[in-house]
PDB file of N, CA and C in Angstrom:
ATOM      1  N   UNK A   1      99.862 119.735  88.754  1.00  0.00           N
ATOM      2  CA  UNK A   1     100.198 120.941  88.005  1.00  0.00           C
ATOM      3  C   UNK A   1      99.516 120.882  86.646  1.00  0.00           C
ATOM      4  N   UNK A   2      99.015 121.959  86.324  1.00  0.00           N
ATOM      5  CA  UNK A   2      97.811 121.764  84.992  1.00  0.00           C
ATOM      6  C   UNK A   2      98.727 122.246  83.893  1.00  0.00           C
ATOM      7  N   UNK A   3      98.797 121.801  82.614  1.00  0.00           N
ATOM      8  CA  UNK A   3      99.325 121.955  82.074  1.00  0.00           C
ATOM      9  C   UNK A   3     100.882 121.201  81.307  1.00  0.00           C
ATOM     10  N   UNK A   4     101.128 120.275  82.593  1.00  0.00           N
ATOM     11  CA  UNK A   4     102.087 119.419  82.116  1.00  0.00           C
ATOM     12  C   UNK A   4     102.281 118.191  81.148  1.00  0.00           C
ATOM     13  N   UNK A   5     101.103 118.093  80.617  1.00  0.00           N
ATOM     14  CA  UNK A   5     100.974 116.831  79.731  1.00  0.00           C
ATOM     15  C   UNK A   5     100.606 115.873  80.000  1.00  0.00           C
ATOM     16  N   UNK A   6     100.347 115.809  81.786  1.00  0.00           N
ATOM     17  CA  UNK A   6     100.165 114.474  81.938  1.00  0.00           C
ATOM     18  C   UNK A   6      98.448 114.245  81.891  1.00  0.00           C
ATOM     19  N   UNK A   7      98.051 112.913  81.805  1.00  0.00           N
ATOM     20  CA  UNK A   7      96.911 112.737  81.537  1.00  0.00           C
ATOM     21  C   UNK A   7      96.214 112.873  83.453  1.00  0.00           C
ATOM     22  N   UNK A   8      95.203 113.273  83.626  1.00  0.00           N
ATOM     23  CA  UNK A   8      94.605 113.254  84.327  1.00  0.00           C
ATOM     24  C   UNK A   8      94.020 111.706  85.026  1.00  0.00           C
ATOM     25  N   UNK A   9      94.296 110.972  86.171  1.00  0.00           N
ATOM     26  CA  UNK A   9      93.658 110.236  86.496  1.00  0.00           C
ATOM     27  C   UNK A   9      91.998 110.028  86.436  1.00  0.00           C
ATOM     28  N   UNK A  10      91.556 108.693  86.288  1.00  0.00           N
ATOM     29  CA  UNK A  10      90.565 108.990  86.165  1.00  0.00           C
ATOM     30  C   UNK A  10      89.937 108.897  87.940  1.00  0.00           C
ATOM     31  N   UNK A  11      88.534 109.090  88.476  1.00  0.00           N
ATOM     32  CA  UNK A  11      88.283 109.391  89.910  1.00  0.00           C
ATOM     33  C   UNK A  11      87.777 107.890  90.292  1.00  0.00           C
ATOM     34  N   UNK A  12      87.036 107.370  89.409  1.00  0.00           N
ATOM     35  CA  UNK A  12      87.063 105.933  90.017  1.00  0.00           C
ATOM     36  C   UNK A  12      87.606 104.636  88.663  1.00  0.00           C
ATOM     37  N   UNK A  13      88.305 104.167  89.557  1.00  0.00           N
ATOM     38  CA  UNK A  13      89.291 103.042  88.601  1.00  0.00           C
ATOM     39  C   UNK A  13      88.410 101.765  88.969  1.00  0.00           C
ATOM     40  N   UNK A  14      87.957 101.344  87.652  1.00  0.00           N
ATOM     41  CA  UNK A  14      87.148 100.143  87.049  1.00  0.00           C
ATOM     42  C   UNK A  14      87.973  98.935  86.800  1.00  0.00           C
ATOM     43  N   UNK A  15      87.580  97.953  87.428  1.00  0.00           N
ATOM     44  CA  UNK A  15      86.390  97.800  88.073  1.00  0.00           C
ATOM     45  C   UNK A  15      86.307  97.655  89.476  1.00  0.00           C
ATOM     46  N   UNK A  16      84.839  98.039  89.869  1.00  0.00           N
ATOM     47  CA  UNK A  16      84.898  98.643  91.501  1.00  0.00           C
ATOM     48  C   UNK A  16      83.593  98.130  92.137  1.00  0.00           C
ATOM     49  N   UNK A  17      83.431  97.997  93.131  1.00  0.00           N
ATOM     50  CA  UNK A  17      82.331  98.042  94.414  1.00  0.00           C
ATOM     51  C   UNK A  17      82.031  99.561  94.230  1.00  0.00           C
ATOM     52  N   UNK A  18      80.627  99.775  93.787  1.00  0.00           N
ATOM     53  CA  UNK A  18      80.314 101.433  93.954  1.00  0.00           C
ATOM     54  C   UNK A  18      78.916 101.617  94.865  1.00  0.00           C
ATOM     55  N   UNK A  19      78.789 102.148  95.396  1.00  0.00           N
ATOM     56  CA  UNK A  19      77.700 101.732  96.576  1.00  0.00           C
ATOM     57  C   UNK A  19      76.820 103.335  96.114  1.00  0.00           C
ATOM     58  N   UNK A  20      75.299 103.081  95.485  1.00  0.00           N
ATOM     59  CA  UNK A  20      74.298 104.130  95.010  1.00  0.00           C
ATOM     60  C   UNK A  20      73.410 103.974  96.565  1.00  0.00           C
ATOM     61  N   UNK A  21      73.092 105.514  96.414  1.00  0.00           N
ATOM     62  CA  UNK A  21      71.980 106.179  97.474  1.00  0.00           C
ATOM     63  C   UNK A  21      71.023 106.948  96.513  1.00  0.00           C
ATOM     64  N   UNK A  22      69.823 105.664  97.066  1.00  0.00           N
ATOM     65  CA  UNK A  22      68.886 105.966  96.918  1.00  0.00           C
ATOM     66  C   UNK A  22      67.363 106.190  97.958  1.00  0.00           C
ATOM     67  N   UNK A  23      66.694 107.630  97.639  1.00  0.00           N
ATOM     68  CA  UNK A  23      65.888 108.086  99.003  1.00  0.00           C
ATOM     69  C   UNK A  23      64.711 108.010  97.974  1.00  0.00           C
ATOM     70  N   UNK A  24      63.494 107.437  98.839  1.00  0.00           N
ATOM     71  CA  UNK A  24      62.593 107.681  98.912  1.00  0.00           C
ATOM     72  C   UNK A  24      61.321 107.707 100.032  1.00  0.00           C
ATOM     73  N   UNK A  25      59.836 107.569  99.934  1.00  0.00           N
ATOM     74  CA  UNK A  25      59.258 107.633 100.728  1.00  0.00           C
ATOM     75  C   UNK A  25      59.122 106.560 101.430  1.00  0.00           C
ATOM     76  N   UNK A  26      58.887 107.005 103.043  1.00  0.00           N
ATOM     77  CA  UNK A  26      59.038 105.271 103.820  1.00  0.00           C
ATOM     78  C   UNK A  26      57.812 104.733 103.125  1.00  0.00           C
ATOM     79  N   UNK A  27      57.702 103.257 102.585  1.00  0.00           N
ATOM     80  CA  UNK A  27      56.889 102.757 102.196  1.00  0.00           C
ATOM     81  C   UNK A  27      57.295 101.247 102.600  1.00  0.00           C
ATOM     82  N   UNK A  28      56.140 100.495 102.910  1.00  0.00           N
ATOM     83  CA  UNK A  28      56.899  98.908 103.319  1.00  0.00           C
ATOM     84  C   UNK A  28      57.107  98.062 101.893  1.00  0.00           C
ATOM     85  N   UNK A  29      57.127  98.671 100.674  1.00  0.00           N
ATOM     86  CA  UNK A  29      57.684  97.547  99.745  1.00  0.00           C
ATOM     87  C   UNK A  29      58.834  98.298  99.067  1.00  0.00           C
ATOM     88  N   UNK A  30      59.621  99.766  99.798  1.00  0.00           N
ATOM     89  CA  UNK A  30      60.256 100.850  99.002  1.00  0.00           C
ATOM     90  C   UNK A  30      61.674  99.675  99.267  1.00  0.00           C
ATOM     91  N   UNK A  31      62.024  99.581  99.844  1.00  0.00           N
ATOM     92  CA  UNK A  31      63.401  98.956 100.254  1.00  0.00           C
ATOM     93  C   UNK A  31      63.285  97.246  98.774  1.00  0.00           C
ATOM     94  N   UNK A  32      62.033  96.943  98.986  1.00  0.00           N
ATOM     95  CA  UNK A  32      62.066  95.998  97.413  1.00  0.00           C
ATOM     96  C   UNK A  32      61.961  96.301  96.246  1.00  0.00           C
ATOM     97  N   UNK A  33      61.423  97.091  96.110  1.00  0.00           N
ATOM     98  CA  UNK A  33      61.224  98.084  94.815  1.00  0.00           C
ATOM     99  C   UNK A  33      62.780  98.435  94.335  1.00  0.00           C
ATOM    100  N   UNK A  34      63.702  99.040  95.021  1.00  0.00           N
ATOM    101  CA  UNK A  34      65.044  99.309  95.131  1.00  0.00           C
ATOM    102  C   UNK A  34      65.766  98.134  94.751  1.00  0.00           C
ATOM    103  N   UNK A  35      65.547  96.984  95.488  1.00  0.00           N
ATOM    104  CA  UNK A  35      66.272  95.867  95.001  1.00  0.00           C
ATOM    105  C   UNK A  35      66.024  95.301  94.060  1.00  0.00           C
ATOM    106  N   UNK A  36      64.785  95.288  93.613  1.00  0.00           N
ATOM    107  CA  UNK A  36      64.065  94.836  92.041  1.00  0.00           C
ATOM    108  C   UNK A  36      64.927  95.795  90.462  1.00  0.00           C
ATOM    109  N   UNK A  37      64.504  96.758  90.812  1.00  0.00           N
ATOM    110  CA  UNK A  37      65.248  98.345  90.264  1.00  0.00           C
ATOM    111  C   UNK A  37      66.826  97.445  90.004  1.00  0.00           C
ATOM    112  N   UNK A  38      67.609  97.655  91.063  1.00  0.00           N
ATOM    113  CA  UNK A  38      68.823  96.893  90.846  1.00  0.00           C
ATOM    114  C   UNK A  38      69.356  95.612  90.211  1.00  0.00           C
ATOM    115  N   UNK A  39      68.081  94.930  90.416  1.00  0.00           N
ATOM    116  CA  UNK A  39      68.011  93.413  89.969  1.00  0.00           C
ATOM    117  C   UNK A  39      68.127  93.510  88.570  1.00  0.00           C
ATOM    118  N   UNK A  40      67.129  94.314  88.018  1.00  0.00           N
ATOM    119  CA  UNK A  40      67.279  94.791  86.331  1.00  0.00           C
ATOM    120  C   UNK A  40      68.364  94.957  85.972  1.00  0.00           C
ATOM    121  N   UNK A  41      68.820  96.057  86.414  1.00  0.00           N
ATOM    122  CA  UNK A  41      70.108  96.979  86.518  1.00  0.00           C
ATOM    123  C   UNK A  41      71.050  96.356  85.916  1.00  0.00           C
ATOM    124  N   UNK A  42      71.263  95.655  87.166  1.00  0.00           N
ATOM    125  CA  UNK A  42      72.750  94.664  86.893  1.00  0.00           C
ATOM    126  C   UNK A  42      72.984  93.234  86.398  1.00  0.00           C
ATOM    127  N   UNK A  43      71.228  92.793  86.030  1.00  0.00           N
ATOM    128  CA  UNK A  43      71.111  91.842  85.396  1.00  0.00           C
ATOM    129  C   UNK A  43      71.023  90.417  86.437  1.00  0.00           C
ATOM    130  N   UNK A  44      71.512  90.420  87.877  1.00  0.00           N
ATOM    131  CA  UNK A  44      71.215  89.490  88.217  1.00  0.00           C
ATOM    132  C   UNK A  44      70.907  89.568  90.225  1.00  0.00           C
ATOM    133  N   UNK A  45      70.982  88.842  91.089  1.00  0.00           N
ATOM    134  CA  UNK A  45      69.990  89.129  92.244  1.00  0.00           C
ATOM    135  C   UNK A  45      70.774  89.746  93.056  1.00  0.00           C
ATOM    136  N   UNK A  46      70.543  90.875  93.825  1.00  0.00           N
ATOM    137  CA  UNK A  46      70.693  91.770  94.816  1.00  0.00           C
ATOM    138  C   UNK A  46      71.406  91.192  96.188  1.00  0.00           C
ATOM    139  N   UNK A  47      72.607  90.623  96.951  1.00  0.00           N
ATOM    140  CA  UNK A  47      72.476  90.129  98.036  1.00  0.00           C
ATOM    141  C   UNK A  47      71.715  91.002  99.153  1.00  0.00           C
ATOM    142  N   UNK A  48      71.175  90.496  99.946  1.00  0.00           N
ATOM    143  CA  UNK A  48      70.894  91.376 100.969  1.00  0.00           C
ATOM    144  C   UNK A  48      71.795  92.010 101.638  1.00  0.00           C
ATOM    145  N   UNK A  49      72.572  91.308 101.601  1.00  0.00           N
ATOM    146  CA  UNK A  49      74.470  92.080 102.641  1.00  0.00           C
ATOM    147  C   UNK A  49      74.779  93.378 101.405  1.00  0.00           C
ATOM    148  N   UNK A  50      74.265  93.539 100.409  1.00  0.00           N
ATOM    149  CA  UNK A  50      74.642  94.503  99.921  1.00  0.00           C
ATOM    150  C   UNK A  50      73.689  96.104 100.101  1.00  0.00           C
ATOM    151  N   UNK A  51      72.484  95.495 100.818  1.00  0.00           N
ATOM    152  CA  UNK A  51      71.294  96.547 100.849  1.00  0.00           C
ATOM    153  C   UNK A  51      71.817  97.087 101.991  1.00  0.00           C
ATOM    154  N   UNK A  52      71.777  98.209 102.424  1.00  0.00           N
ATOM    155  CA  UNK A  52      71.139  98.754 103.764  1.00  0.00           C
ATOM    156  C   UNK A  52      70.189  99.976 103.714  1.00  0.00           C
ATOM    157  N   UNK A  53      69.406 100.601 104.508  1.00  0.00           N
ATOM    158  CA  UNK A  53      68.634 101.377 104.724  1.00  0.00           C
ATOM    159  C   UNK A  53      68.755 101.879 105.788  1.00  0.00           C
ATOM    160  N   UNK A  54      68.113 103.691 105.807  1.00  0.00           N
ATOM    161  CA  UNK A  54      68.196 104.430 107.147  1.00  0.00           C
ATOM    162  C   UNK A  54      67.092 104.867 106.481  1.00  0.00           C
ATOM    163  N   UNK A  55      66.182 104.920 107.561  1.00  0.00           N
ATOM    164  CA  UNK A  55      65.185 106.140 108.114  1.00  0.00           C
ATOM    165  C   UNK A  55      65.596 107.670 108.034  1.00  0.00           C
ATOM    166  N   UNK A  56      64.635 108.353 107.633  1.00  0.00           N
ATOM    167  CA  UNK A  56      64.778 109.754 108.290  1.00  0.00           C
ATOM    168  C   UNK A  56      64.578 109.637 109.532  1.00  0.00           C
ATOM    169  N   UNK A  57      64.696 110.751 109.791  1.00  0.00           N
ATOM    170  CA  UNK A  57      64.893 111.178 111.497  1.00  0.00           C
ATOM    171  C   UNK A  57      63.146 111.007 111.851  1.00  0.00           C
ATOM    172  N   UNK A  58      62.205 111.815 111.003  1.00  0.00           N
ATOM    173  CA  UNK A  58      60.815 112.118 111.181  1.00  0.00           C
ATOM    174  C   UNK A  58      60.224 110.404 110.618  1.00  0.00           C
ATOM    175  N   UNK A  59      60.693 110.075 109.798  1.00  0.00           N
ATOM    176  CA  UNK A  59      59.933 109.003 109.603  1.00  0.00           C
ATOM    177  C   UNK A  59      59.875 108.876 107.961  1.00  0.00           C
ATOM    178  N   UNK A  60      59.727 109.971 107.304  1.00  0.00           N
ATOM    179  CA  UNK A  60      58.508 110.147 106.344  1.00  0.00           C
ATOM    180  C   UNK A  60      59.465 109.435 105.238  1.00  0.00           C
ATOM    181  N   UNK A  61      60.958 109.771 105.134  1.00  0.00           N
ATOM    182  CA  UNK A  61      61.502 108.886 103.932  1.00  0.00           C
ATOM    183  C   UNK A  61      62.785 107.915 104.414  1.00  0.00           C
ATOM    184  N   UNK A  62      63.466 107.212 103.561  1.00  0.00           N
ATOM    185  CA  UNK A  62      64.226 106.258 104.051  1.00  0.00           C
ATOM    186  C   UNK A  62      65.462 106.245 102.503  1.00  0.00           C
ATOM    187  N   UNK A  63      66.332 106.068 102.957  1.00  0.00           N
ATOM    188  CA  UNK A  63      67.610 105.562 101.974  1.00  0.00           C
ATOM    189  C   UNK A  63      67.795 104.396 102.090  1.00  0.00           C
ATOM    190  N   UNK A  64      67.982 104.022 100.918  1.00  0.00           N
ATOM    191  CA  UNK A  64      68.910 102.560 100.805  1.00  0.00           C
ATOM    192  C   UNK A  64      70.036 102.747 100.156  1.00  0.00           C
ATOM    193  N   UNK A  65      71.014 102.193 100.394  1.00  0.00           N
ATOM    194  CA  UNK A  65      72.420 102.161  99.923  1.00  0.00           C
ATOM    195  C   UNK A  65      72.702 100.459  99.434  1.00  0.00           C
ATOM    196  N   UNK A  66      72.770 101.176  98.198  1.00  0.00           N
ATOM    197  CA  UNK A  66      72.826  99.493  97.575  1.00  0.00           C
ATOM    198  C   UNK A  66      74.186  99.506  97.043  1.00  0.00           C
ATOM    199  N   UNK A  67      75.075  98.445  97.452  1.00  0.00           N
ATOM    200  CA  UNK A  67      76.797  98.331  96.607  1.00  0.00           C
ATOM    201  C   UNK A  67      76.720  97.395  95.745  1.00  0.00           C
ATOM    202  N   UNK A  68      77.117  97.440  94.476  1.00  0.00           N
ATOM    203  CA  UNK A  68      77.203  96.639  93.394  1.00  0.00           C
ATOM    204  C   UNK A  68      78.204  96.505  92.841  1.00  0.00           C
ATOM    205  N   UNK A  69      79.179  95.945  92.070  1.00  0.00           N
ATOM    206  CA  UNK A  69      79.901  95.514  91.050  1.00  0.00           C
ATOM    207  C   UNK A  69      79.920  96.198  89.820  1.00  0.00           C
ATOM    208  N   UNK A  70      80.681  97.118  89.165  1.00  0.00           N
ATOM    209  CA  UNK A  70      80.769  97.723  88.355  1.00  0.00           C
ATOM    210  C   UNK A  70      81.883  97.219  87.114  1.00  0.00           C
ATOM    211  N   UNK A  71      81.730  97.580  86.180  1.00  0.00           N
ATOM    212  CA  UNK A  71      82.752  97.504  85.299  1.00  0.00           C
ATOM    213  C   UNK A  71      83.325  98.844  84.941  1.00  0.00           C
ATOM    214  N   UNK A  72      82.352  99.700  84.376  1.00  0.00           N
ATOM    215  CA  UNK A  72      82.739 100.967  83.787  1.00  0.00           C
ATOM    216  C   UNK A  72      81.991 101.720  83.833  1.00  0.00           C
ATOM    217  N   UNK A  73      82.783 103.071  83.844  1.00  0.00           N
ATOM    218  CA  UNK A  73      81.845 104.341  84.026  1.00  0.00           C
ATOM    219  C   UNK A  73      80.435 104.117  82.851  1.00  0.00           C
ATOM    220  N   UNK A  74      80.559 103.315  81.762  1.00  0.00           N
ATOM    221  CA  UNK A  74      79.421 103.780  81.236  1.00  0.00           C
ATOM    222  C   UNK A  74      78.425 103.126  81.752  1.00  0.00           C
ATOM    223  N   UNK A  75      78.551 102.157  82.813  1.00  0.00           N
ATOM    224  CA  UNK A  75      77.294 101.702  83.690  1.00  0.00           C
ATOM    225  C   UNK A  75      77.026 102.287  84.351  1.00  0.00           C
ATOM    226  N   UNK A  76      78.133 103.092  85.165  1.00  0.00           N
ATOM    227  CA  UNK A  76      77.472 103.834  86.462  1.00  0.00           C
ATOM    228  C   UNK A  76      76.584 104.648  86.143  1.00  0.00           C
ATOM    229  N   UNK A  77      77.102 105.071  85.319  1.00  0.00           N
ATOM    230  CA  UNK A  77      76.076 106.361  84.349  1.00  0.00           C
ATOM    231  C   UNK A  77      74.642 105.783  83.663  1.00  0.00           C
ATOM    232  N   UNK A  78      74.682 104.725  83.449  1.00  0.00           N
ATOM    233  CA  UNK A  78      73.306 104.427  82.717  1.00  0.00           C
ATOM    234  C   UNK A  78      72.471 104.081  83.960  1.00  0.00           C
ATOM    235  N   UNK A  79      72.898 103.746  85.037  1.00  0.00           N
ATOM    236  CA  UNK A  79      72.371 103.496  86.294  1.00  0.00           C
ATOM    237  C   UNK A  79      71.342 104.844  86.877  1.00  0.00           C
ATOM    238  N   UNK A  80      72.465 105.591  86.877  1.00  0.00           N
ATOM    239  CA  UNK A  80      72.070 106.924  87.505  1.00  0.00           C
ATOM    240  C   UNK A  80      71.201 107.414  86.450  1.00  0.00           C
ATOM    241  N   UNK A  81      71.134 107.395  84.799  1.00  0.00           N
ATOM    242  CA  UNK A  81      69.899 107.578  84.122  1.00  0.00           C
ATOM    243  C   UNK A  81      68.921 107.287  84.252  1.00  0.00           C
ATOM    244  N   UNK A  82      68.807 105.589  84.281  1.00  0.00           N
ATOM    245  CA  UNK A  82      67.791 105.064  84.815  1.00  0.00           C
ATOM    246  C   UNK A  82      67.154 105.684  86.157  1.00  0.00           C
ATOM    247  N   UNK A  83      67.859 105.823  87.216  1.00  0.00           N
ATOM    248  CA  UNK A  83      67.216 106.112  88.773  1.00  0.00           C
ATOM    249  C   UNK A  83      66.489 107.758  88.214  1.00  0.00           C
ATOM    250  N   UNK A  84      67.298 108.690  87.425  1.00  0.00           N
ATOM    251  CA  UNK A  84      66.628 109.901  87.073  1.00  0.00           C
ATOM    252  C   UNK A  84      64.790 109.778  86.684  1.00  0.00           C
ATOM    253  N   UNK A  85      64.605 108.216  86.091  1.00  0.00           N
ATOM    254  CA  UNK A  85      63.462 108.406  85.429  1.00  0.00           C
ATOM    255  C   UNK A  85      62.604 107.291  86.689  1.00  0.00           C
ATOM    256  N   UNK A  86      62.882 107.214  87.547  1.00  0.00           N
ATOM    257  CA  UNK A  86      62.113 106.392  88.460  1.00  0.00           C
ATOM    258  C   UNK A  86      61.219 107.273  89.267  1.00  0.00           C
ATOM    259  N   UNK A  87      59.753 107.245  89.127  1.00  0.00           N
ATOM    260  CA  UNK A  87      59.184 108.550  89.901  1.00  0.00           C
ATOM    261  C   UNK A  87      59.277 108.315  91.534  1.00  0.00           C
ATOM    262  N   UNK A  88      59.442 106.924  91.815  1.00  0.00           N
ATOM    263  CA  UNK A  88      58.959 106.384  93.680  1.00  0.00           C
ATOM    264  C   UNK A  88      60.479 107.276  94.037  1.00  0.00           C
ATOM    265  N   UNK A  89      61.860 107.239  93.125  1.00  0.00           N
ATOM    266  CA  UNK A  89      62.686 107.792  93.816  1.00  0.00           C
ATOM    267  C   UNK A  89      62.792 109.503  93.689  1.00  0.00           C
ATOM    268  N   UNK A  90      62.817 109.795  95.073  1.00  0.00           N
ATOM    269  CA  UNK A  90      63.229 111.306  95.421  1.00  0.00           C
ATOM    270  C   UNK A  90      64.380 112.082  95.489  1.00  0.00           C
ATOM    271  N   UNK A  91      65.238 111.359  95.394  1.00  0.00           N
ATOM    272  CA  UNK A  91      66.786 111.839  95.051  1.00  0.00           C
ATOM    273  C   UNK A  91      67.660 110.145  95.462  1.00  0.00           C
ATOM    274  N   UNK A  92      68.736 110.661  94.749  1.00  0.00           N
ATOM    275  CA  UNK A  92      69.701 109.784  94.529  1.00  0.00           C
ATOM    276  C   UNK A  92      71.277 110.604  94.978  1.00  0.00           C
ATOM    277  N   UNK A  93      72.409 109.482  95.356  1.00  0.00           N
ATOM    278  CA  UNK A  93      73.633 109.738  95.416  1.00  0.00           C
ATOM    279  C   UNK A  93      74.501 108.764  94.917  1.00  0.00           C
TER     280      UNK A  93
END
């Protein structure tokens, strides 16, 4: 009910496993590039159990879904800044 005073939850409660989608073109070093990207990111190495990847259907691009360790929204967010300025990536989730 809006209006009652109460504070609004926040949507993700820190700290969390947050798993980013990221698409780009199939390329055979795109899936490392991604994990390198992350490696920065979060300051230290990527497990592989945390990567996965899908193909498009046609071929031409591929996602990786990388889950990481978060503390606080103001990482998730500097994350997703960062991926904004990455040209190899084509969209993000």
């Amino acid at each position: 009910m809006k209006g009652d005073g109460q504070e609004k939850k926040p949507l993700i409660e820190y700290p969390t496993v947050y798993t980013f989608k990221v698409m780009g073109r199939q390329e055979p070093d795109f899936v490392e590039y991604v994990r390198a990207l992350f490696r920065l990111l979060m300051g230290t190495e990527i497990s592989p159990d945390s990567i996965r990847e899908q193909p498009s259907s046609k071929g031409t691009y591929v996602s990786v879904s990388v889950s990481v360790f978060l503390l606080s929204e103001e990482h998730r967010r500097s994350i997703y800044s960062r991926l904004r300025q990455e040209q190899r990536v084509v969209y993000y989730l």
